[in-house]
N, C-alpha and C. Protein backbone atom coordinates (compact mmCIF):
# COMPACT_ATOMS: atom_id res chain seq x y z
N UNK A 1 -44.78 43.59 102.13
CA UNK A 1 -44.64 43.95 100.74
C UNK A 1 -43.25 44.55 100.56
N UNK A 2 -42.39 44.24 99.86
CA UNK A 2 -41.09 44.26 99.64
C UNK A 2 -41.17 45.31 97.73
N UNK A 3 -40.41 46.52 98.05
CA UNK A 3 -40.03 46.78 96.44
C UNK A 3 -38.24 47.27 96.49
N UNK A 4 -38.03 46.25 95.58
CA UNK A 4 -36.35 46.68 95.01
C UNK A 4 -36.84 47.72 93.95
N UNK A 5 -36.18 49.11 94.68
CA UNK A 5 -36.07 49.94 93.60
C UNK A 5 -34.74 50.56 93.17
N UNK A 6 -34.90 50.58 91.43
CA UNK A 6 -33.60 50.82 91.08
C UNK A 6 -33.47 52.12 90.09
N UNK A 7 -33.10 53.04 90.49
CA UNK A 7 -32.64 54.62 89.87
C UNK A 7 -31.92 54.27 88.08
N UNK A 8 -33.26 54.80 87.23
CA UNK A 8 -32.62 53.87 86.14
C UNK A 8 -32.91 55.41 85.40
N UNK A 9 -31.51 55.31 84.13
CA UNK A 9 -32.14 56.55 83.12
C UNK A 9 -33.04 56.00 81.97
N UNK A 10 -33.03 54.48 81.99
CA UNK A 10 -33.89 54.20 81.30
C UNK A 10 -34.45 52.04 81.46
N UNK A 11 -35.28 51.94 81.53
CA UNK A 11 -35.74 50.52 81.33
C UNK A 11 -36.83 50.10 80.74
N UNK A 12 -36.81 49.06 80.59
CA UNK A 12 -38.42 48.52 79.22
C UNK A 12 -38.76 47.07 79.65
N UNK A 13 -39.37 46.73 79.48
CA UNK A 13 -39.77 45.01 79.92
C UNK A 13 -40.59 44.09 78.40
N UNK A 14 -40.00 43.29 78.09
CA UNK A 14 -41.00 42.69 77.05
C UNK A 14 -41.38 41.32 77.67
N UNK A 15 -42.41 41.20 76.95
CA UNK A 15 -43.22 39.57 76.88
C UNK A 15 -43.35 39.20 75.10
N UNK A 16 -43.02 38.04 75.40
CA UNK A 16 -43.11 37.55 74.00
C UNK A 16 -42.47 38.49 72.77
N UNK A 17 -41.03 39.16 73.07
CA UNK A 17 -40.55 40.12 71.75
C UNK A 17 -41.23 41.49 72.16
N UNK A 18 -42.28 41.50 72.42
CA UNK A 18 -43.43 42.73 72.48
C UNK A 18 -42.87 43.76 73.69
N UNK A 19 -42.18 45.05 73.48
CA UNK A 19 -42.38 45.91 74.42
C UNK A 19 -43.34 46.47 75.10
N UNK A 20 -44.33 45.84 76.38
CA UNK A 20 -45.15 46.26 76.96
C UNK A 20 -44.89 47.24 77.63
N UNK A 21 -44.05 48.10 78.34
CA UNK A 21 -43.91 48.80 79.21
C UNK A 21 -42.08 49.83 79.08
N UNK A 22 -41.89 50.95 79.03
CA UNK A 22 -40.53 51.36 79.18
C UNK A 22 -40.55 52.87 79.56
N UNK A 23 -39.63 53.20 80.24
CA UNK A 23 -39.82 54.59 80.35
C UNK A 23 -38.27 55.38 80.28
N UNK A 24 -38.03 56.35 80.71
CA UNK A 24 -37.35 57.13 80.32
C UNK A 24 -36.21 56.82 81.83
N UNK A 25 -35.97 58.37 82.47
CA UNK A 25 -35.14 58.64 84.18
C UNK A 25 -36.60 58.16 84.82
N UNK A 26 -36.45 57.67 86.12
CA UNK A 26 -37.01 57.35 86.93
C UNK A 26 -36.36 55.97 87.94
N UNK A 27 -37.86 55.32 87.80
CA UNK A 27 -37.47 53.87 89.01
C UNK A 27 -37.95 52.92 88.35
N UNK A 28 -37.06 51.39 88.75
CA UNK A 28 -37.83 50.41 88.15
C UNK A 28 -38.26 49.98 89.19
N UNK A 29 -39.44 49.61 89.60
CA UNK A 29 -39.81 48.44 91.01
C UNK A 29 -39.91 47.59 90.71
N UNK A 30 -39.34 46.31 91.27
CA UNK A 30 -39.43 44.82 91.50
C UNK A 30 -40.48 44.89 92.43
N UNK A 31 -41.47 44.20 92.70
CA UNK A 31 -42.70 44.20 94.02
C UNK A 31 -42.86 42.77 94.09
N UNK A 32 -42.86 42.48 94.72
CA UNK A 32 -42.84 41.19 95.72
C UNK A 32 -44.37 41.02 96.69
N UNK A 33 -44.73 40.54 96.53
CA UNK A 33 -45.96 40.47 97.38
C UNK A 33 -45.98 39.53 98.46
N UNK A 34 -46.18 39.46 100.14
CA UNK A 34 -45.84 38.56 100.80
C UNK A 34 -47.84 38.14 100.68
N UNK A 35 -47.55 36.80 101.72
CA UNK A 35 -48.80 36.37 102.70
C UNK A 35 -49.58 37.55 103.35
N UNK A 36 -49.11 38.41 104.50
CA UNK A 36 -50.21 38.94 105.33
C UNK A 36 -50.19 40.73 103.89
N UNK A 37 -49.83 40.90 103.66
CA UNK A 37 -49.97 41.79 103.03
C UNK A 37 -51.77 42.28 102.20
N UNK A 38 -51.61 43.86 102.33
CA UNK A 38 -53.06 44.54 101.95
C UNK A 38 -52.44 45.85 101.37
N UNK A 39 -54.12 46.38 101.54
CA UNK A 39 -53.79 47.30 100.61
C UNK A 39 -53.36 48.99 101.27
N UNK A 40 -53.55 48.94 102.86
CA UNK A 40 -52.76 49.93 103.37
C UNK A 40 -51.35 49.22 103.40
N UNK A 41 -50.62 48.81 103.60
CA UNK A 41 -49.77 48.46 103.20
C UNK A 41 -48.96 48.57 101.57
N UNK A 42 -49.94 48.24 100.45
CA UNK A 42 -49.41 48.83 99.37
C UNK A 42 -49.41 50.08 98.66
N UNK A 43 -50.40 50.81 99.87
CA UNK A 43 -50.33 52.23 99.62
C UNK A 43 -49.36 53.08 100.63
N UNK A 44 -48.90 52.63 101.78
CA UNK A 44 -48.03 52.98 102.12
C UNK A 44 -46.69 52.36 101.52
N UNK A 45 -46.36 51.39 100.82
CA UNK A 45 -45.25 51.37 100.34
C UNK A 45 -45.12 52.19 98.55
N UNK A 46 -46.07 52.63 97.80
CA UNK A 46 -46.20 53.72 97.02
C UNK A 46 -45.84 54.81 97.58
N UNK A 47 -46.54 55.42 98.00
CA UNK A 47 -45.79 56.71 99.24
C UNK A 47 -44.20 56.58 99.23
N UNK A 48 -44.07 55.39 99.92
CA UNK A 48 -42.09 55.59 100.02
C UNK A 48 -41.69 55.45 98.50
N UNK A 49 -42.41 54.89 98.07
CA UNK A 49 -41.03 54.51 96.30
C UNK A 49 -41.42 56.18 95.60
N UNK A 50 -42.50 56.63 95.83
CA UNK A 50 -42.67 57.82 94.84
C UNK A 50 -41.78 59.13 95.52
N UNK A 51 -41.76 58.85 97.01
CA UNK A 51 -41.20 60.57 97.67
C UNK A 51 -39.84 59.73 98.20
N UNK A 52 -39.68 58.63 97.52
CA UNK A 52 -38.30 58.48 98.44
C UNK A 52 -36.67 58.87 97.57
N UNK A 53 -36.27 59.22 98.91
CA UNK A 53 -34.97 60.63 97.80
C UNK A 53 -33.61 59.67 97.05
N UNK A 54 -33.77 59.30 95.93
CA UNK A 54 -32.58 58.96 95.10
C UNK A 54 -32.25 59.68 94.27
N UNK A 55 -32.46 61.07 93.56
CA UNK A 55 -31.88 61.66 92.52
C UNK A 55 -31.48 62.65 93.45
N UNK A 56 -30.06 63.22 91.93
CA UNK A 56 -29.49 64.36 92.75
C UNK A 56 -29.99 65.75 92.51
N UNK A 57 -29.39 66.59 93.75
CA UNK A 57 -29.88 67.84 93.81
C UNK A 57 -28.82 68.88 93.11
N UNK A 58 -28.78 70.16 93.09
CA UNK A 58 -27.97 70.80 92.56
C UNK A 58 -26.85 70.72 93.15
N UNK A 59 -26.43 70.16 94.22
CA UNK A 59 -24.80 69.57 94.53
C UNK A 59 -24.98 68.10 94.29
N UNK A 60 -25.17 67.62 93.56
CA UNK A 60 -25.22 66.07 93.72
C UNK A 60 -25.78 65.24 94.55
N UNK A 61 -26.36 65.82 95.84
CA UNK A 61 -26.66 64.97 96.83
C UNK A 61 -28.04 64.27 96.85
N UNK A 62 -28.73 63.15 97.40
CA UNK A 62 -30.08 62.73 96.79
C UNK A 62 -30.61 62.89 97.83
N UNK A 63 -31.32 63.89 97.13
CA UNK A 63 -32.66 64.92 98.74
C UNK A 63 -33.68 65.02 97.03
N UNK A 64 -33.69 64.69 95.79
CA UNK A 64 -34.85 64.51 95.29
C UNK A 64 -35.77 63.67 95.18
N UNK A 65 -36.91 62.99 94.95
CA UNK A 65 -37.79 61.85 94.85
C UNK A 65 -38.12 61.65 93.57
N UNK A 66 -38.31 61.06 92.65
CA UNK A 66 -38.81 60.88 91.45
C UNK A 66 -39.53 61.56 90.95
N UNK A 67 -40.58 62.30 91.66
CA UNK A 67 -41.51 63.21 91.42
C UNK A 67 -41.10 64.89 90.90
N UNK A 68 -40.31 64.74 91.99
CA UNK A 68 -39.19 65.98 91.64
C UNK A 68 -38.60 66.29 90.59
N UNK A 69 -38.23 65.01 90.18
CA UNK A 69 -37.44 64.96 88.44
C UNK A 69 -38.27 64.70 88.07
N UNK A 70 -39.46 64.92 87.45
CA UNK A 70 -40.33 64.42 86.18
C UNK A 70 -40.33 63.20 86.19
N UNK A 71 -40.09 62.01 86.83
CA UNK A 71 -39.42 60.27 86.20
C UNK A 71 -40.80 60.07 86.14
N UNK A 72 -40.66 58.65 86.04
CA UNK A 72 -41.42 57.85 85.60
C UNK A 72 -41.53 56.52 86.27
N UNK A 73 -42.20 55.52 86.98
CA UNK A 73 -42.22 54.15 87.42
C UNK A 73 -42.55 53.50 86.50
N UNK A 74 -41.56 52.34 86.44
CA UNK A 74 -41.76 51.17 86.02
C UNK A 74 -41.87 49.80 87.07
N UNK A 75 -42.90 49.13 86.93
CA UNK A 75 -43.66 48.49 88.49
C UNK A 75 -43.68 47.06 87.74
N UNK A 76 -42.91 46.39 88.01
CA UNK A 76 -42.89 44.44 87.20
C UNK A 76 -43.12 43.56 88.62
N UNK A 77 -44.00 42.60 88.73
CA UNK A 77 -44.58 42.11 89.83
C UNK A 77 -42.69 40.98 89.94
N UNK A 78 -42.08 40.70 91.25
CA UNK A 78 -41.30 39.61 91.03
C UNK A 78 -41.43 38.66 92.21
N UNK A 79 -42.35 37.23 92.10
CA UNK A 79 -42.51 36.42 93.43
C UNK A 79 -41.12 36.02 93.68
N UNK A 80 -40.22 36.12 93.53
CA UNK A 80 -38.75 35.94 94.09
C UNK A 80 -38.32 36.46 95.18
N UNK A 81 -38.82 37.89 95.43
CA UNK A 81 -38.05 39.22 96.29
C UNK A 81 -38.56 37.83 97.87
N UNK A 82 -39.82 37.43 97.95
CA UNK A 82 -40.41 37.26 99.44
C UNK A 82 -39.65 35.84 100.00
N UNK A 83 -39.04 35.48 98.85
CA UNK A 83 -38.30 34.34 99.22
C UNK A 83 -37.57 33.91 100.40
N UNK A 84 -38.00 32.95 101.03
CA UNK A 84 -36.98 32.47 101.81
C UNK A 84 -35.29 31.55 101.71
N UNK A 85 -34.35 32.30 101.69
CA UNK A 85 -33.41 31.89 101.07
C UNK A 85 -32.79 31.73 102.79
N UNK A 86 -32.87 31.46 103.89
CA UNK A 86 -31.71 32.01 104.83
C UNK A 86 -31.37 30.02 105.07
N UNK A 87 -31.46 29.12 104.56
CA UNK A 87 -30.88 27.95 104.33
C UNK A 87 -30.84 27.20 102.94
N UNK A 88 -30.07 25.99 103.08
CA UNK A 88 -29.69 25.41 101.82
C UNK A 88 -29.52 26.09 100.44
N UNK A 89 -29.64 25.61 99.40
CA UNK A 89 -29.26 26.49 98.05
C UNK A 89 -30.62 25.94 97.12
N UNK A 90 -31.75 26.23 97.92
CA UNK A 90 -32.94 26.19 96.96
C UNK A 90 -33.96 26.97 97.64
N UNK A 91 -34.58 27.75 97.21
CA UNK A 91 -35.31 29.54 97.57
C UNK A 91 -36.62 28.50 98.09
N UNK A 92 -37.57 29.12 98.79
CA UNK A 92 -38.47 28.70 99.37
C UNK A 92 -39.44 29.64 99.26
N UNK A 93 -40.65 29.73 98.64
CA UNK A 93 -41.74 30.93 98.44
C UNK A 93 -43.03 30.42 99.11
N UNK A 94 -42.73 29.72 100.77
CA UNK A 94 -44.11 29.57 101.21
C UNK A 94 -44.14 30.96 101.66
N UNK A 95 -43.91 32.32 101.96
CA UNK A 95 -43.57 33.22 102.41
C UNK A 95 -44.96 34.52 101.91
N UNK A 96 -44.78 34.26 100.00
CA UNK A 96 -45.02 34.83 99.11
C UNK A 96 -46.83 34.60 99.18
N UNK A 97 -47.65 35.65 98.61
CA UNK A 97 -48.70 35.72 99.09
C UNK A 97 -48.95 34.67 97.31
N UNK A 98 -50.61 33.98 98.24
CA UNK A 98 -51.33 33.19 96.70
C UNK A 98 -51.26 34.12 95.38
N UNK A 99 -51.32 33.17 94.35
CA UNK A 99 -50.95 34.07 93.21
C UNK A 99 -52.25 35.25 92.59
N UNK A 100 -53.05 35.11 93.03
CA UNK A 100 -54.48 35.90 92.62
C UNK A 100 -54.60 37.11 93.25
N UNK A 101 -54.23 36.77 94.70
CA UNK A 101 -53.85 37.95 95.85
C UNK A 101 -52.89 38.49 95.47
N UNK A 102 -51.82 37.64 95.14
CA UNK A 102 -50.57 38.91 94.45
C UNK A 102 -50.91 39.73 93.54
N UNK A 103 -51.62 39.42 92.42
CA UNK A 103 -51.80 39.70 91.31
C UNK A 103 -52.31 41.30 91.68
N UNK A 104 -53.65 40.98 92.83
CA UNK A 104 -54.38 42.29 92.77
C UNK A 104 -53.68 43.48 93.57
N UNK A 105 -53.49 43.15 94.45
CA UNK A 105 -52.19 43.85 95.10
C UNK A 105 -50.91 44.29 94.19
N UNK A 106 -50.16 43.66 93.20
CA UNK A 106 -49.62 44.15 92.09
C UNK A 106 -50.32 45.61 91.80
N UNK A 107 -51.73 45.21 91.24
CA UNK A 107 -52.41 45.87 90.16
C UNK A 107 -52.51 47.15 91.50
N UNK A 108 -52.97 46.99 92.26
CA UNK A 108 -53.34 47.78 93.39
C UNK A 108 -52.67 48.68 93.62
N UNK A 109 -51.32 48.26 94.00
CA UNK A 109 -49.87 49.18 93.85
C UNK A 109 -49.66 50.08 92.66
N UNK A 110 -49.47 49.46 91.82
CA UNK A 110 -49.26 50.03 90.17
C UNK A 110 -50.40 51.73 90.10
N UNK A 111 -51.71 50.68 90.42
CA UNK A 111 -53.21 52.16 89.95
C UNK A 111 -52.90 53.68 90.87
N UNK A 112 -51.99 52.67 92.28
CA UNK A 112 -51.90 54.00 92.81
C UNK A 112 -50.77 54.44 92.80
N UNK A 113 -49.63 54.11 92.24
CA UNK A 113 -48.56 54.63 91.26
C UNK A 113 -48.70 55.66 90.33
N UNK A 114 -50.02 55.17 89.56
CA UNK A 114 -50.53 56.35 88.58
C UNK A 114 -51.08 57.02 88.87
N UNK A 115 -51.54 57.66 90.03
CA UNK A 115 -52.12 58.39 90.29
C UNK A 115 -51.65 59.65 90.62
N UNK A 116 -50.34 59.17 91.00
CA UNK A 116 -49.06 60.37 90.81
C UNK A 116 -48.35 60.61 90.18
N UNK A 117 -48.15 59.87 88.99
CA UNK A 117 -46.96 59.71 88.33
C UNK A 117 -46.92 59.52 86.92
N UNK A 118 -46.23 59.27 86.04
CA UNK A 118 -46.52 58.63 84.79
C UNK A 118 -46.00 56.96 85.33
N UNK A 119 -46.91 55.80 84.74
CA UNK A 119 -46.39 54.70 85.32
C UNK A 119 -46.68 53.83 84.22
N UNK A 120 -45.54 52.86 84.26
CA UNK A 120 -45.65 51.63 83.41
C UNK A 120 -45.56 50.25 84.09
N UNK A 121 -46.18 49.40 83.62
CA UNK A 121 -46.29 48.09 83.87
C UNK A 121 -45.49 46.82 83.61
N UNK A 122 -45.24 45.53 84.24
CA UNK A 122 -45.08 44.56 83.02
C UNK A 122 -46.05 43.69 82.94
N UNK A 123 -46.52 42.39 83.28
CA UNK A 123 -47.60 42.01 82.89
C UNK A 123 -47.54 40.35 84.09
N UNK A 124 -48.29 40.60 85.10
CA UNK A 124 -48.08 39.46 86.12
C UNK A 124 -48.16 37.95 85.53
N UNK A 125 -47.02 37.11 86.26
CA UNK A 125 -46.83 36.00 85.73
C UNK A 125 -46.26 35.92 84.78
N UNK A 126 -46.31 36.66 83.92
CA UNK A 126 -45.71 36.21 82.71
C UNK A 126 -43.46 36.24 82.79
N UNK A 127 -43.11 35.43 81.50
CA UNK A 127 -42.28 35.10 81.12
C UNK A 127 -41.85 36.39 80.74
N UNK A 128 -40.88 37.65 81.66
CA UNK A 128 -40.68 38.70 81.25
C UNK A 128 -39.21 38.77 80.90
N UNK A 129 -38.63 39.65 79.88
CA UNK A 129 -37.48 40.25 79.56
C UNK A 129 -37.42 41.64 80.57
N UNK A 130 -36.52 42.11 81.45
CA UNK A 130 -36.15 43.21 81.74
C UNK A 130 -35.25 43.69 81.87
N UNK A 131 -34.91 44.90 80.99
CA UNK A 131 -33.53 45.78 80.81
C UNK A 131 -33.54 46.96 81.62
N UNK A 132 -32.50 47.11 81.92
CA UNK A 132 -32.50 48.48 82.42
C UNK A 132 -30.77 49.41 82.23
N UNK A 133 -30.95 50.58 82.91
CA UNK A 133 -29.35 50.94 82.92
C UNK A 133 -30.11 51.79 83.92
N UNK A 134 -29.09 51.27 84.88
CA UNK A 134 -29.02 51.81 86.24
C UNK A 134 -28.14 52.39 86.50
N UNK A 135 -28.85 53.47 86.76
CA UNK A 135 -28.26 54.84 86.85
C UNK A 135 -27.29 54.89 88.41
N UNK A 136 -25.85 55.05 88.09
CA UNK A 136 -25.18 54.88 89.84
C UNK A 136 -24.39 54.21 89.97
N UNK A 137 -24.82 52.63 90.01
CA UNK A 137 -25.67 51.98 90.38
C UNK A 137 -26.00 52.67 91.95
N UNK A 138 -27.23 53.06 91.58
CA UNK A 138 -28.31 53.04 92.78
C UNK A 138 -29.85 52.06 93.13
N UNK A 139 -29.82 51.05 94.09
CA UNK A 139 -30.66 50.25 94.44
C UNK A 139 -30.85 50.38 95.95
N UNK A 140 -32.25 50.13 95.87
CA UNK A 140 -32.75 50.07 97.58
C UNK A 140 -33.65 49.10 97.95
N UNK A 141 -33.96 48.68 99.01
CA UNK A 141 -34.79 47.59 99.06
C UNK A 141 -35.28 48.19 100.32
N UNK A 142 -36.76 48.68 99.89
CA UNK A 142 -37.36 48.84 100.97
C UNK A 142 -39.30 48.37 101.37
N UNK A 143 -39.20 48.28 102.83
CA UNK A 143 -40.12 47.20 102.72
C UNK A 143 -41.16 47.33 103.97
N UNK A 144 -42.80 46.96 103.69
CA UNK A 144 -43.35 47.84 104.69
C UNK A 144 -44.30 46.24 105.48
């Protein structure tokens, strides 16, 4: 299970015009869902995106976690991240887990997102718009 997370002061996601999801400082996660992937696995990769240190401290340095600052997650499912790209110039997603299994594992990740946090969604599968302003730029890609 793979999440690109990105230190944003603010991002929103629409479907169809419609703002489903936006929040304020926090993280946006990209989540990627592979093949062998579960749900200790997507609860240990919650754990790292919620306590993992990207904001700054009173010298600037990032020893805070999202939690620390009040933020907020924003969690958009993306079957792209599991891709196999390491030949030719066309991505390969036998890698990427079936789409039903992703889905719940998405959802899986996300419920226990909220359970710490304030958390927003975007809406699996679908044809999404996502903005953000990334704060830094700070991005990480980390993956369990």
């Amino acid at each position: 299970m793979i999440a690109l997370i990105q230190r944003v002061s603010e991002a929103s996601v629409k479907v169809d015009g419609e703002v489903i999801g936006e929040i304020g400082k926090g993280l946006l996660v990209l989540l990627g869902v592979e093949k062998d992937d579960d749900e200790a696995k997507a609860k240990r990769l919650m754990e790292r995106v919620t306590t993992y240190r990207v904001f700054g401290d009173e010298q600037d340095k990032m020893n805070l976690n999202v939690k620390q600052v009040d933020g907020s997650v924003l969690v958009v499912s993306q079957f792209t991240l599991p891709a196999d790209t390491k030949k030719g110039t066309r991505a390969g997603f036998s890698r990427g887990a079936a789409p039903d299994e992703a889905n719940r594992l998405y959802e899986y990740f996300s419920d226990r997102c909220e359970e710490v946090l304030p958390t927003q969604r975007g809406r699996f599968a679908a044809d999404m718009k996502v903005s953000l302003v990334n704060d830094g730029p700070v991005t990480f890609w980390l993956q369990v």
